[in-house]
C-alpha atoms as a PDB file:
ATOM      1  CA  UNK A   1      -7.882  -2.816  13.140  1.00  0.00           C
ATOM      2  CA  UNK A   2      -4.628  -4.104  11.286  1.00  0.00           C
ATOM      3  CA  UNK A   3      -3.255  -3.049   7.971  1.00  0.00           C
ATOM      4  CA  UNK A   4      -3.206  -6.148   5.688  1.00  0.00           C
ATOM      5  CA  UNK A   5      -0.071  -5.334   2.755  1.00  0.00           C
ATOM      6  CA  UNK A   6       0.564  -7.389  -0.328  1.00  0.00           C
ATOM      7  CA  UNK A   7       3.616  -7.076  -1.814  1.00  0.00           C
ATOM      8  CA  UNK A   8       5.455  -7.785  -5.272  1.00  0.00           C
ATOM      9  CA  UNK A   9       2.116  -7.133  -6.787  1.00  0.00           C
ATOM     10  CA  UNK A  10       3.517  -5.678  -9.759  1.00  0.00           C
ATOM     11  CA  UNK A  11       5.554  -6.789 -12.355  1.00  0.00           C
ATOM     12  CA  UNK A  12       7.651  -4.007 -12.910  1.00  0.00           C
ATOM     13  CA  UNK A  13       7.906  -3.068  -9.656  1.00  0.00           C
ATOM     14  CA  UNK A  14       9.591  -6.645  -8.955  1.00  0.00           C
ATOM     15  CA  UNK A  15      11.941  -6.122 -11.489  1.00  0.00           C
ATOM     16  CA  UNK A  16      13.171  -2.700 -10.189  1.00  0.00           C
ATOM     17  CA  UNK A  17      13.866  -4.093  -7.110  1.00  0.00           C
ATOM     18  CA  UNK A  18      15.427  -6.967  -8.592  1.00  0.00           C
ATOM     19  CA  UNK A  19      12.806  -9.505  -6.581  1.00  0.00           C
ATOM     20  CA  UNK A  20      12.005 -13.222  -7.942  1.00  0.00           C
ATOM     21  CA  UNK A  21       8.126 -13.118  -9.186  1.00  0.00           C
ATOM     22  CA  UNK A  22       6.201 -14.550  -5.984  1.00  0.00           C
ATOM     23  CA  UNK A  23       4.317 -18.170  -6.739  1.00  0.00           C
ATOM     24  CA  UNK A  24       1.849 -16.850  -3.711  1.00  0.00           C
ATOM     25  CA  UNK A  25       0.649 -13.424  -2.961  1.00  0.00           C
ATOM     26  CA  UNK A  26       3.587 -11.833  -0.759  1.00  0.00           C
ATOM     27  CA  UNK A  27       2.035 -10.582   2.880  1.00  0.00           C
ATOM     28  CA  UNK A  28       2.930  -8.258   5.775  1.00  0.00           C
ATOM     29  CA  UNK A  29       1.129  -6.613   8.531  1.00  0.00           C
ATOM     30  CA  UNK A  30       1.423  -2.956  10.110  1.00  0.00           C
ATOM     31  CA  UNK A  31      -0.036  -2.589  13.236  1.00  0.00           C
ATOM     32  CA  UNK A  32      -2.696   1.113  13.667  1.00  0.00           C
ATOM     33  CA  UNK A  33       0.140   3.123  15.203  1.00  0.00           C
ATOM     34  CA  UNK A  34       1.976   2.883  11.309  1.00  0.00           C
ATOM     35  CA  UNK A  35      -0.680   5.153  10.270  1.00  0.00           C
ATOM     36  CA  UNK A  36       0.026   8.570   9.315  1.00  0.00           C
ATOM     37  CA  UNK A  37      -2.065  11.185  11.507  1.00  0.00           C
ATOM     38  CA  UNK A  38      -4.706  13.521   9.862  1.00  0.00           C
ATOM     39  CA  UNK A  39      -2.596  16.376   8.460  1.00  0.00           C
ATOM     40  CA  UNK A  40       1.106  15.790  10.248  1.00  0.00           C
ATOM     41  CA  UNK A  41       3.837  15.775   8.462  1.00  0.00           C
ATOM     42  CA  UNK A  42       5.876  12.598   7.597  1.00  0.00           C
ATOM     43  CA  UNK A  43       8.952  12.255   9.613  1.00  0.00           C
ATOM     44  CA  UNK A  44      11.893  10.521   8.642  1.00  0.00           C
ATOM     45  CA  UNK A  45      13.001   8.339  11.149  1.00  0.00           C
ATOM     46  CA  UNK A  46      16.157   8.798  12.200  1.00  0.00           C
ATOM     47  CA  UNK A  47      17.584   4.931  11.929  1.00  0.00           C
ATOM     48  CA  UNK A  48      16.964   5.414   8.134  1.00  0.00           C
ATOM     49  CA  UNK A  49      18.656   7.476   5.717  1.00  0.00           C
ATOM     50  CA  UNK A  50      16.432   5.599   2.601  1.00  0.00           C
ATOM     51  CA  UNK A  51      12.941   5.790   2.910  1.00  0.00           C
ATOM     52  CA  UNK A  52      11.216   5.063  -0.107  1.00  0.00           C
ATOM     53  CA  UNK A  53       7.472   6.126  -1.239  1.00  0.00           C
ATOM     54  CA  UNK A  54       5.197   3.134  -2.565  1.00  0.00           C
ATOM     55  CA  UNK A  55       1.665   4.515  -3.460  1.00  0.00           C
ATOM     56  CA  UNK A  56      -0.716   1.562  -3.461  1.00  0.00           C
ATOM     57  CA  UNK A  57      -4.424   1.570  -3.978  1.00  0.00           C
ATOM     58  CA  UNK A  58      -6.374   0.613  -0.556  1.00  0.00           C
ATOM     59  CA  UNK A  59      -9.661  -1.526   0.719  1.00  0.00           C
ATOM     60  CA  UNK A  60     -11.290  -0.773   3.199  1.00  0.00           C
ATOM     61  CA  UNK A  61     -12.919  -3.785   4.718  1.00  0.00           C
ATOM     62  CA  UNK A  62     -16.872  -3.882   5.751  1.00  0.00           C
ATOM     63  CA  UNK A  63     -17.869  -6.566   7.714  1.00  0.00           C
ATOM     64  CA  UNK A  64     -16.219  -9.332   9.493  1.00  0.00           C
ATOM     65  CA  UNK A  65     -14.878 -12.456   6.883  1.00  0.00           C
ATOM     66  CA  UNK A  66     -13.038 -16.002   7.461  1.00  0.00           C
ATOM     67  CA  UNK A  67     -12.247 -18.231   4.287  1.00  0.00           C
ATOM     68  CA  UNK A  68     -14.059 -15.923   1.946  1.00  0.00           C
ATOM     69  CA  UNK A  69     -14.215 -17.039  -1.769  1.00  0.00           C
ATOM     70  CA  UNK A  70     -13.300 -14.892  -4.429  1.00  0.00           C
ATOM     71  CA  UNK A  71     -16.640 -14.725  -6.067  1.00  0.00           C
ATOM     72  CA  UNK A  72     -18.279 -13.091  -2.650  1.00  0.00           C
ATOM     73  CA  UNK A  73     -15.191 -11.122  -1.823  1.00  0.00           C
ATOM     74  CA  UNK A  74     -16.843  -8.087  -3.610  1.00  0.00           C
ATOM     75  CA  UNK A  75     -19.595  -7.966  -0.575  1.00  0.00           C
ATOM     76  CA  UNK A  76     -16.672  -7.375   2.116  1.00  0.00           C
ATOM     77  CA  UNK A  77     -15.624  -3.659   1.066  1.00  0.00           C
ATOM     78  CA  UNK A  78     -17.454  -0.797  -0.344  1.00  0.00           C
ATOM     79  CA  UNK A  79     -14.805   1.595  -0.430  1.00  0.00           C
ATOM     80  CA  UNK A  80     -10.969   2.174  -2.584  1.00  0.00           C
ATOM     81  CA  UNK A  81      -8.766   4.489  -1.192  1.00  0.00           C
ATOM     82  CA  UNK A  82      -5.194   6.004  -1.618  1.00  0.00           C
ATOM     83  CA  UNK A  83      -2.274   5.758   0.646  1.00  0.00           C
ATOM     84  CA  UNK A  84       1.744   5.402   0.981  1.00  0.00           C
ATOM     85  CA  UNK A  85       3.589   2.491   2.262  1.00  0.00           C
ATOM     86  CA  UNK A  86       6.737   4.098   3.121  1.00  0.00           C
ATOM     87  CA  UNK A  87       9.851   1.693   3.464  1.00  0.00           C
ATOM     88  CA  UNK A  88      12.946   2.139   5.561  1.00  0.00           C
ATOM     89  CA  UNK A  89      14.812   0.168   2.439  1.00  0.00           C
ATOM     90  CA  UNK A  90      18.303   0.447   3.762  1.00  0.00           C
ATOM     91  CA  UNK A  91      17.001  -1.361   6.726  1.00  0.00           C
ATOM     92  CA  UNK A  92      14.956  -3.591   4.776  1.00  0.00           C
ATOM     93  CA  UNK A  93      18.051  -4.582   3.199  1.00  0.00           C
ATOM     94  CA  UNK A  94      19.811  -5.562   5.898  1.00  0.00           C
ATOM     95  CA  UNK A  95      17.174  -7.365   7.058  1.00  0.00           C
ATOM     96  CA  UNK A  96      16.373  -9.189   4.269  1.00  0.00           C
ATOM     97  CA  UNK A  97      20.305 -10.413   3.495  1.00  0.00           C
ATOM     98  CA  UNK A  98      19.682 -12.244   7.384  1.00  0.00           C
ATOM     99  CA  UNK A  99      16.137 -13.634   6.508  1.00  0.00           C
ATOM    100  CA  UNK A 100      14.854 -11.612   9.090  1.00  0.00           C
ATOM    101  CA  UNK A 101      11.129 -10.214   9.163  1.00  0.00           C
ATOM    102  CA  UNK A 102      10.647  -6.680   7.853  1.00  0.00           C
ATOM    103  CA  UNK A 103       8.862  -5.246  10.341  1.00  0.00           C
ATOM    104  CA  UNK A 104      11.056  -2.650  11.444  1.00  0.00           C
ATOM    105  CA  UNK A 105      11.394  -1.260   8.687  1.00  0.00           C
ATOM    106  CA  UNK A 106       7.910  -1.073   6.896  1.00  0.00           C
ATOM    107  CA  UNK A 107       6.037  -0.953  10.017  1.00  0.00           C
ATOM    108  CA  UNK A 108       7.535   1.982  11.719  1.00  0.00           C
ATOM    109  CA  UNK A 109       5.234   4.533  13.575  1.00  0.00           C
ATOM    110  CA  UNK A 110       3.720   6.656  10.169  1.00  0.00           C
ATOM    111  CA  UNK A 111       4.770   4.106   7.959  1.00  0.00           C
ATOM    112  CA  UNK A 112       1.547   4.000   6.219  1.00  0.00           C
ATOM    113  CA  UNK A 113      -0.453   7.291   5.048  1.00  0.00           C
ATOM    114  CA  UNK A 114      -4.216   6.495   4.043  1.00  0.00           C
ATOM    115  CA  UNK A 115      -5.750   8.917   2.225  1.00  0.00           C
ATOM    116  CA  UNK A 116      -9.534   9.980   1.246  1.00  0.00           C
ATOM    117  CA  UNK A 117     -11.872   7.152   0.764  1.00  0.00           C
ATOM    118  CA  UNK A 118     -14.410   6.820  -2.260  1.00  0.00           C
ATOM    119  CA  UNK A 119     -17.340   4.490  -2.620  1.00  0.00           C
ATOM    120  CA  UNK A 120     -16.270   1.742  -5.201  1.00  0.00           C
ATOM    121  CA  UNK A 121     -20.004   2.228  -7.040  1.00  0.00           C
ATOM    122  CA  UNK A 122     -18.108   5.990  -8.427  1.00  0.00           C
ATOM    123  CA  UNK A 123     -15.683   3.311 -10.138  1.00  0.00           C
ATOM    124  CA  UNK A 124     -17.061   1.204 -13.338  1.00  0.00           C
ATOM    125  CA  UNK A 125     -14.359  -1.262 -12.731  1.00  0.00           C
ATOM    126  CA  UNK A 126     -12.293  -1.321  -9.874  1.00  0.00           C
ATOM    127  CA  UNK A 127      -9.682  -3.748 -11.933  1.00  0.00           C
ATOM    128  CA  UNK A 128      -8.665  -0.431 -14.403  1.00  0.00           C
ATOM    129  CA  UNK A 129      -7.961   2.159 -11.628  1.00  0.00           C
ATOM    130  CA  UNK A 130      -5.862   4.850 -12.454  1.00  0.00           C
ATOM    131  CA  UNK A 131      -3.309   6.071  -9.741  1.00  0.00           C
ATOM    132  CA  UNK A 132      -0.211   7.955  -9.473  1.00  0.00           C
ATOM    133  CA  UNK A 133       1.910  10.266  -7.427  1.00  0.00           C
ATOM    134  CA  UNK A 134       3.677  13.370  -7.547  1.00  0.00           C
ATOM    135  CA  UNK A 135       6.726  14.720  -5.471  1.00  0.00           C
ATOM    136  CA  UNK A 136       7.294  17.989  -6.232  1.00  0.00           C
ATOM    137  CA  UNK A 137       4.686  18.924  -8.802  1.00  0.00           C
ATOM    138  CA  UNK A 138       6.703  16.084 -10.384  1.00  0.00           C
ATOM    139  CA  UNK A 139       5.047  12.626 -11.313  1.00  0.00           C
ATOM    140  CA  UNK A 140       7.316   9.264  -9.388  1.00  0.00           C
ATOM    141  CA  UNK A 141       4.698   6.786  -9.612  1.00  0.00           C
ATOM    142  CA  UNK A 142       1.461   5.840 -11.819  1.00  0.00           C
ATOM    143  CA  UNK A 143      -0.014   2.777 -12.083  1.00  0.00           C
ATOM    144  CA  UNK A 144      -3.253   1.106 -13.008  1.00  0.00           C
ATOM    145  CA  UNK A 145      -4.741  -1.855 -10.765  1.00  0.00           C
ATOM    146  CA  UNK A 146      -5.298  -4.107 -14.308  1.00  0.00           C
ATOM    147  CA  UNK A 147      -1.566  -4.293 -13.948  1.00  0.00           C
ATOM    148  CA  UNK A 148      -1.821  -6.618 -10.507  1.00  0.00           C
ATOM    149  CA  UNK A 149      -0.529 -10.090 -10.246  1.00  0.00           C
ATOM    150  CA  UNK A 150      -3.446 -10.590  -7.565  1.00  0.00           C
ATOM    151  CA  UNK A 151      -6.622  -8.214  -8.076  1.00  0.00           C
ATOM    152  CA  UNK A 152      -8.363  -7.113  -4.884  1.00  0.00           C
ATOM    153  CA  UNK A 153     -10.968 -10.048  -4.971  1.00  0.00           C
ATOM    154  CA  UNK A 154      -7.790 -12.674  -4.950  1.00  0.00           C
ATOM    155  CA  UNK A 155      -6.343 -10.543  -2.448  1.00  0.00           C
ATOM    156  CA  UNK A 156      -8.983 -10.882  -0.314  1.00  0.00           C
ATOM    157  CA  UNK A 157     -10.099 -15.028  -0.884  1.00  0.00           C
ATOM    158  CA  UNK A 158      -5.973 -15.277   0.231  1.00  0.00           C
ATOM    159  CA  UNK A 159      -5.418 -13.379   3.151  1.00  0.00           C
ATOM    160  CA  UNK A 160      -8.909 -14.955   4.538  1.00  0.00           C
ATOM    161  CA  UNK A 161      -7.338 -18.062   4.416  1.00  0.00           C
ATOM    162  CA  UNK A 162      -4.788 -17.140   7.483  1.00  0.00           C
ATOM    163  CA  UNK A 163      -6.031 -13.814   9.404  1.00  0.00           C
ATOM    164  CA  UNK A 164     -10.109 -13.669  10.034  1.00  0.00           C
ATOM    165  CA  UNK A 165     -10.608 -10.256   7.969  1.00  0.00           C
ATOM    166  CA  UNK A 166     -13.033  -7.149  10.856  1.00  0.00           C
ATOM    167  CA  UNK A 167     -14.265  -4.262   9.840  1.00  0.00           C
ATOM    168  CA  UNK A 168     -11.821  -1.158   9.794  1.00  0.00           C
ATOM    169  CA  UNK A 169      -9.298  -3.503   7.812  1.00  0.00           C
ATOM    170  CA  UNK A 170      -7.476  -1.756   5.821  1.00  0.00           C
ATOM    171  CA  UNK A 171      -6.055  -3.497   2.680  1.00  0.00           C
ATOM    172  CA  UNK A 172      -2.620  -1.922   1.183  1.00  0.00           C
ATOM    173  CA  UNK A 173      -2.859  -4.028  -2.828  1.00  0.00           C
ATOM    174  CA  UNK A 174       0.966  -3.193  -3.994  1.00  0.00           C
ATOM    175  CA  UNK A 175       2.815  -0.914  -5.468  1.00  0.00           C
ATOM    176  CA  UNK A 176       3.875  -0.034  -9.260  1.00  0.00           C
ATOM    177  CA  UNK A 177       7.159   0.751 -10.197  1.00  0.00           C
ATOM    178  CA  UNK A 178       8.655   3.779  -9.607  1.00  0.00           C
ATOM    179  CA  UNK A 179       9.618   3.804  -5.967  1.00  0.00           C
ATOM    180  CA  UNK A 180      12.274   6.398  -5.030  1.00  0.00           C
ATOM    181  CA  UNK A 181      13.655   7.751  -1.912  1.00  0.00           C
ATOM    182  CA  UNK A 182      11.886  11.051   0.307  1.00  0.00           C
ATOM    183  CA  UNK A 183      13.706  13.801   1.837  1.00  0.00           C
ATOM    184  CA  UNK A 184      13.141  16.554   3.914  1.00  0.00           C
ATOM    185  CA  UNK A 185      10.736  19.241   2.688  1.00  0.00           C
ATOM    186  CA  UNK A 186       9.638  16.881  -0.125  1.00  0.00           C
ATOM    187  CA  UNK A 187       5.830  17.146  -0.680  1.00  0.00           C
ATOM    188  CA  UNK A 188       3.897  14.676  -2.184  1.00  0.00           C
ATOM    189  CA  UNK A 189       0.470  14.047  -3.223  1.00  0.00           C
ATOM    190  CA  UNK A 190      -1.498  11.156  -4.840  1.00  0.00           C
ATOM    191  CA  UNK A 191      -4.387  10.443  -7.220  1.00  0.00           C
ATOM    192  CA  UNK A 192      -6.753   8.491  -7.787  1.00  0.00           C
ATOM    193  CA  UNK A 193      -8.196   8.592 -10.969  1.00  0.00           C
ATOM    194  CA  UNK A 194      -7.358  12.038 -10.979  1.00  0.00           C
ATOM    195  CA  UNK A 195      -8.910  13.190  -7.589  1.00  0.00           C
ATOM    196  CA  UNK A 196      -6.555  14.058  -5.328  1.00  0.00           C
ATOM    197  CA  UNK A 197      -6.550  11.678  -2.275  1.00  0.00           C
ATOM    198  CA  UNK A 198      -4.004  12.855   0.343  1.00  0.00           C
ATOM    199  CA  UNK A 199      -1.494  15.613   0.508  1.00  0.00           C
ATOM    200  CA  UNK A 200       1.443  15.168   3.130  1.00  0.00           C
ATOM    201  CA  UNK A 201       4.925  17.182   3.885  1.00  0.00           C
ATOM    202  CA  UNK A 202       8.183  15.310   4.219  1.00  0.00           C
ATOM    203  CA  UNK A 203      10.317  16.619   7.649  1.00  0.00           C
END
Protein backbone atom coordinates (compact mmCIF):
# COMPACT_ATOMS: atom_id res chain seq x y z
CA UNK A 1 0.00 0.00 0.00
CA UNK A 2 1.34 3.68 -0.56
CA UNK A 3 0.30 6.84 1.16
CA UNK A 4 -1.11 9.22 -1.52
CA UNK A 5 -0.55 13.22 0.13
CA UNK A 6 -2.01 16.37 -1.33
CA UNK A 7 -0.59 19.33 -0.41
CA UNK A 8 -1.36 23.23 -0.33
CA UNK A 9 -4.91 22.17 0.12
CA UNK A 10 -5.71 25.00 2.18
CA UNK A 11 -5.78 28.46 1.75
CA UNK A 12 -4.51 29.62 4.83
CA UNK A 13 -2.25 27.13 5.28
CA UNK A 14 -0.50 28.36 1.88
CA UNK A 15 -0.29 31.64 3.08
CA UNK A 16 1.48 30.73 6.39
CA UNK A 17 3.97 29.11 4.64
CA UNK A 18 4.24 31.78 2.25
CA UNK A 19 3.49 29.13 -0.88
CA UNK A 20 2.01 30.41 -4.42
CA UNK A 21 -1.78 28.92 -4.62
CA UNK A 22 -1.24 25.58 -6.76
CA UNK A 23 -3.17 25.71 -10.43
CA UNK A 24 -3.16 21.62 -9.91
CA UNK A 25 -3.61 19.62 -6.82
CA UNK A 26 0.05 19.46 -5.23
CA UNK A 27 1.16 15.49 -4.77
CA UNK A 28 3.69 13.39 -2.82
CA UNK A 29 4.04 9.85 -1.87
CA UNK A 30 5.27 8.11 1.51
CA UNK A 31 6.13 4.76 1.20
CA UNK A 32 4.34 2.04 4.43
CA UNK A 33 7.51 2.23 6.52
CA UNK A 34 6.46 6.37 7.12
CA UNK A 35 3.75 5.06 9.17
CA UNK A 36 3.69 5.54 12.75
CA UNK A 37 3.46 2.05 14.71
CA UNK A 38 0.37 1.19 16.92
CA UNK A 39 1.12 2.99 20.20
CA UNK A 40 5.11 4.06 19.82
CA UNK A 41 6.09 7.11 20.43
CA UNK A 42 7.12 9.67 17.70
CA UNK A 43 10.78 10.12 17.45
CA UNK A 44 12.43 13.03 16.27
CA UNK A 45 14.88 12.26 13.89
CA UNK A 46 17.99 13.33 14.58
CA UNK A 47 18.92 15.19 11.01
CA UNK A 48 16.03 17.59 11.99
CA UNK A 49 15.81 20.06 14.60
CA UNK A 50 12.11 21.41 12.96
CA UNK A 51 9.61 18.97 12.65
CA UNK A 52 6.36 20.33 12.19
CA UNK A 53 2.75 18.65 12.93
CA UNK A 54 0.15 18.84 9.91
CA UNK A 55 -3.15 17.04 10.96
CA UNK A 56 -4.99 16.15 7.76
CA UNK A 57 -8.18 14.24 7.38
CA UNK A 58 -7.52 10.63 5.67
CA UNK A 59 -9.25 8.05 2.96
CA UNK A 60 -8.94 5.00 3.10
CA UNK A 61 -9.24 3.44 -0.29
CA UNK A 62 -11.64 0.22 -1.04
CA UNK A 63 -11.16 -1.35 -4.10
CA UNK A 64 -8.76 -1.12 -6.88
CA UNK A 65 -9.38 2.32 -9.37
CA UNK A 66 -7.59 3.73 -12.70
CA UNK A 67 -8.99 7.07 -14.29
CA UNK A 68 -11.87 7.26 -11.90
CA UNK A 69 -14.35 10.20 -12.44
CA UNK A 70 -15.33 12.36 -9.81
CA UNK A 71 -18.95 11.49 -9.81
CA UNK A 72 -18.05 7.55 -8.95
CA UNK A 73 -15.14 8.45 -6.75
CA UNK A 74 -17.55 8.17 -3.71
CA UNK A 75 -17.75 4.14 -4.41
CA UNK A 76 -13.79 3.80 -3.88
CA UNK A 77 -13.64 4.50 0.06
CA UNK A 78 -15.95 3.86 2.85
CA UNK A 79 -13.96 5.10 5.54
CA UNK A 80 -12.36 9.00 6.93
CA UNK A 81 -9.77 8.85 9.26
CA UNK A 82 -7.28 11.09 11.26
CA UNK A 83 -3.59 11.24 11.04
CA UNK A 84 -0.27 13.55 11.15
CA UNK A 85 1.97 14.31 8.34
CA UNK A 86 4.95 15.29 10.18
CA UNK A 87 7.57 17.45 8.16
CA UNK A 88 11.30 17.69 8.67
CA UNK A 89 10.76 21.61 7.46
CA UNK A 90 14.30 22.72 7.97
CA UNK A 91 15.17 20.03 5.57
CA UNK A 92 12.35 20.68 3.43
CA UNK A 93 13.75 24.00 3.10
CA UNK A 94 16.82 23.24 1.94
CA UNK A 95 15.52 21.09 -0.34
CA UNK A 96 13.13 23.07 -1.80
CA UNK A 97 15.68 26.34 -2.38
CA UNK A 98 17.66 23.37 -4.85
CA UNK A 99 14.37 22.11 -6.53
CA UNK A 100 15.01 18.95 -5.11
CA UNK A 101 12.18 16.30 -4.22
CA UNK A 102 10.97 16.29 -0.62
CA UNK A 103 11.17 13.01 0.18
CA UNK A 104 13.57 13.02 2.83
CA UNK A 105 12.08 15.04 4.66
CA UNK A 106 8.25 14.20 4.68
CA UNK A 107 8.78 10.64 4.07
CA UNK A 108 11.02 9.70 6.88
CA UNK A 109 10.42 6.35 8.80
CA UNK A 110 7.08 7.57 11.21
CA UNK A 111 6.49 10.40 9.19
CA UNK A 112 2.90 9.74 8.94
CA UNK A 113 0.61 8.73 12.10
CA UNK A 114 -2.94 7.31 10.99
CA UNK A 115 -5.28 7.25 13.45
CA UNK A 116 -8.82 5.43 14.16
CA UNK A 117 -10.94 4.90 11.17
CA UNK A 118 -14.82 5.68 10.99
CA UNK A 119 -17.31 4.60 8.39
CA UNK A 120 -18.12 7.77 6.23
CA UNK A 121 -22.17 6.75 6.52
CA UNK A 122 -21.59 8.22 10.66
CA UNK A 123 -20.80 11.56 8.61
CA UNK A 124 -23.89 13.55 6.86
CA UNK A 125 -21.42 15.26 4.70
CA UNK A 126 -18.01 14.39 4.46
CA UNK A 127 -17.29 18.06 2.73
CA UNK A 128 -18.07 19.90 6.49
CA UNK A 129 -15.77 17.72 8.69
CA UNK A 130 -14.67 19.11 11.72
CA UNK A 131 -10.98 18.40 12.82
CA UNK A 132 -8.41 19.74 15.02
CA UNK A 133 -5.48 19.05 17.24
CA UNK A 134 -4.19 19.62 20.52
CA UNK A 135 -0.51 19.67 21.91
CA UNK A 136 -0.56 19.95 25.30
CA UNK A 137 -4.20 20.09 26.28
CA UNK A 138 -3.65 23.11 24.00
CA UNK A 139 -5.52 23.47 20.55
CA UNK A 140 -2.54 24.10 17.24
CA UNK A 141 -4.71 23.13 14.52
CA UNK A 142 -8.61 22.98 13.52
CA UNK A 143 -9.92 22.88 10.37
CA UNK A 144 -13.01 21.90 8.47
CA UNK A 145 -12.73 19.87 5.03
CA UNK A 146 -15.41 22.66 3.30
CA UNK A 147 -12.30 24.74 3.54
CA UNK A 148 -10.31 22.44 0.70
CA UNK A 149 -9.15 23.74 -2.58
CA UNK A 150 -9.70 20.00 -3.86
CA UNK A 151 -12.48 17.93 -1.85
CA UNK A 152 -11.80 14.21 -1.49
CA UNK A 153 -13.87 13.25 -4.68
CA UNK A 154 -11.40 15.73 -6.85
CA UNK A 155 -8.69 14.31 -4.97
CA UNK A 156 -9.38 11.12 -5.97
CA UNK A 157 -10.61 11.69 -10.08
CA UNK A 158 -6.71 13.46 -9.97
CA UNK A 159 -4.43 11.21 -8.49
CA UNK A 160 -6.25 8.30 -10.70
CA UNK A 161 -5.11 9.99 -13.52
CA UNK A 162 -1.19 9.07 -12.77
CA UNK A 163 -0.94 6.18 -9.96
CA UNK A 164 -3.69 3.14 -10.44
CA UNK A 165 -5.39 3.71 -6.84
CA UNK A 166 -5.43 -0.60 -4.55
CA UNK A 167 -7.03 -1.18 -1.72
CA UNK A 168 -5.17 -0.24 1.64
CA UNK A 169 -4.47 3.29 -0.03
CA UNK A 170 -4.33 5.58 2.22
CA UNK A 171 -5.22 9.20 1.18
CA UNK A 172 -3.52 12.15 3.39
CA UNK A 173 -6.24 15.46 1.92
CA UNK A 174 -4.03 18.55 3.40
CA UNK A 175 -3.53 20.36 6.09
CA UNK A 176 -5.12 23.72 7.68
CA UNK A 177 -3.17 26.31 9.01
CA UNK A 178 -1.64 26.19 12.07
CA UNK A 179 1.41 24.03 11.66
CA UNK A 180 4.06 24.45 14.39
CA UNK A 181 7.10 22.67 15.41
CA UNK A 182 7.14 19.23 18.08
CA UNK A 183 9.52 18.66 20.77
CA UNK A 184 10.40 16.18 23.07
CA UNK A 185 7.76 15.08 25.59
CA UNK A 186 5.13 17.00 23.57
CA UNK A 187 1.83 15.00 23.43
CA UNK A 188 -0.61 15.43 21.00
CA UNK A 189 -3.92 14.22 20.11
CA UNK A 190 -6.47 14.80 17.28
CA UNK A 191 -10.21 14.95 16.58
CA UNK A 192 -12.40 14.29 14.45
CA UNK A 193 -15.54 15.79 14.86
CA UNK A 194 -14.89 15.63 18.35
CA UNK A 195 -13.94 11.87 18.75
CA UNK A 196 -10.69 11.44 19.55
CA UNK A 197 -8.75 9.61 16.75
CA UNK A 198 -5.12 8.97 17.82
CA UNK A 199 -3.08 9.86 20.82
CA UNK A 200 0.86 9.78 20.35
CA UNK A 201 4.03 10.97 22.65
CA UNK A 202 6.76 13.12 21.18
CA UNK A 203 10.58 11.58 22.20
Amino acid sequence: MKLICIGRNYTEHIKELENEKPSDPVVFLKPDTAILLKKQPFFIPDFSNDVHHEIEVLVKINKVGKYIDEKFAHKYYDEIGLGIDFTARDLQSKLKEKGLPWEKAKAFDGAAVVGKWVSKSDFSDINQLNFSLEKNEKVVQTGNTSHMLWKIDEIIEYVSKYFTLKIGDIIFTGTPAGVGRVDANDKLRGFLENKEMFSITVK
